[in-house]
C-alpha atoms as a PDB file:
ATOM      1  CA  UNK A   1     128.514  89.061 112.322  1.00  0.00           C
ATOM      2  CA  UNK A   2     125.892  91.687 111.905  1.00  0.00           C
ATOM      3  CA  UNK A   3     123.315  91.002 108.082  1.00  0.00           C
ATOM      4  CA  UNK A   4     122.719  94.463 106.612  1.00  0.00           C
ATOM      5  CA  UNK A   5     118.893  95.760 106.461  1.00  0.00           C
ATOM      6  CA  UNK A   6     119.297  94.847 102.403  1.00  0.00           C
ATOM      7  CA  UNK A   7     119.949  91.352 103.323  1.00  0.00           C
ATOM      8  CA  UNK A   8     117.316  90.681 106.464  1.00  0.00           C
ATOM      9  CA  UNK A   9     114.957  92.249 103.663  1.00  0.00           C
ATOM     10  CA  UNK A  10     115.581  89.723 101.336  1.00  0.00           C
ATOM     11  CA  UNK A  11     116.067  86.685 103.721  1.00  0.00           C
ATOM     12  CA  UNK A  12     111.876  87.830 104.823  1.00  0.00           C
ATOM     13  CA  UNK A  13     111.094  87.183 101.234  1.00  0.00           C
ATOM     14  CA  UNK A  14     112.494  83.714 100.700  1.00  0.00           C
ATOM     15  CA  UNK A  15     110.051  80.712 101.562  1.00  0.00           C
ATOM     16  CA  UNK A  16     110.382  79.135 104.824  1.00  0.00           C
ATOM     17  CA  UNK A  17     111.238  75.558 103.985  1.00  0.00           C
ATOM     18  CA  UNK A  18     110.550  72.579 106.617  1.00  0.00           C
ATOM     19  CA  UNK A  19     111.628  69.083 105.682  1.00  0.00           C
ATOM     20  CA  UNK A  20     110.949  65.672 108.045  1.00  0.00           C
ATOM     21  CA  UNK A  21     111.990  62.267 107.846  1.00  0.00           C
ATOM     22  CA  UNK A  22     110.457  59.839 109.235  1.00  0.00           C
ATOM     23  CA  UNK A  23     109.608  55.973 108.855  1.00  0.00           C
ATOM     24  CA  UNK A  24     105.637  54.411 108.404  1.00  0.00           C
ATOM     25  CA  UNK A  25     104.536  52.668 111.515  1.00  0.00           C
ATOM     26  CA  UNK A  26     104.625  49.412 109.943  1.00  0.00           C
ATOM     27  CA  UNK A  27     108.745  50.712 109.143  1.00  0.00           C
ATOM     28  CA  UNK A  28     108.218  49.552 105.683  1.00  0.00           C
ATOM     29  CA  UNK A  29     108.718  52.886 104.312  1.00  0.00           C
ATOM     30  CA  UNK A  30     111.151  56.052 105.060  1.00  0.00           C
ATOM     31  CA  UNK A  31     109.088  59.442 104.097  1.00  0.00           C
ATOM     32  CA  UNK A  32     110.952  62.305 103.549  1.00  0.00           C
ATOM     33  CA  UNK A  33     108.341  65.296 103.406  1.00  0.00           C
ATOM     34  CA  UNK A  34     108.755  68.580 102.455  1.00  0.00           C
ATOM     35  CA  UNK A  35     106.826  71.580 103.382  1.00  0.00           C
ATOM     36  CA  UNK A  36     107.278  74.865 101.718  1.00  0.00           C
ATOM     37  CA  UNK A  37     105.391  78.120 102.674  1.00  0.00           C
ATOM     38  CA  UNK A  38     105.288  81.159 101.397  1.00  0.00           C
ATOM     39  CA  UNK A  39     103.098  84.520 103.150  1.00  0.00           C
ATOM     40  CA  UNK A  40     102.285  86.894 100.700  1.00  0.00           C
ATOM     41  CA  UNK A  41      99.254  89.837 101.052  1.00  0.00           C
ATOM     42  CA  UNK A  42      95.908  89.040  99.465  1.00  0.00           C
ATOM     43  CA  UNK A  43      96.685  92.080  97.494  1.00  0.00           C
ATOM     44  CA  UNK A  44      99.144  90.212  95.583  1.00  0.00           C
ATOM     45  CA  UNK A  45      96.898  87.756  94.652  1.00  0.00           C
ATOM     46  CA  UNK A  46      94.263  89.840  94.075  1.00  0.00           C
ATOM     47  CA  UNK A  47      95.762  91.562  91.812  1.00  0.00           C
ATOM     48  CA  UNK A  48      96.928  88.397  89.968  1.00  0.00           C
ATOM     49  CA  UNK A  49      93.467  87.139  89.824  1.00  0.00           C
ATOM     50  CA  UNK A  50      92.096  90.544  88.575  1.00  0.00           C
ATOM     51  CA  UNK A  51      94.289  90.746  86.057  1.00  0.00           C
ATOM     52  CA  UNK A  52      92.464  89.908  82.254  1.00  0.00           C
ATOM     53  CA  UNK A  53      95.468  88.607  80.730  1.00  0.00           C
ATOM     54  CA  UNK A  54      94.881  85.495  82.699  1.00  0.00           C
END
């Protein structure tokens, strides 16, 4: 199965999401930690943090 260029496009914009699980070393405690991250250009927020409306 082959994704169209439309879809690849719009997978690259979603947030990569990482998630772990994992117990404390003592094993009191299960942690379940996720990590979300996001790459945008500094234009983008430069432009949000230029804009007065703020």
């Amino acid at each position: 199965m082959k994704l169209s260029e439309k879809k690849v496009a719009q997978l690259k914009k979603m947030p990569m999401i990482e998630s772990k699980v994992f117990k404390t070393p003592d094993s009191r405690f299960v942690v379940h930690k996720t990590i979300i991250s996001q790459v945008k250009p500094v234009e983008y927020y430069q432009a949000i943090l230029d804009n007065p409306a703020l």
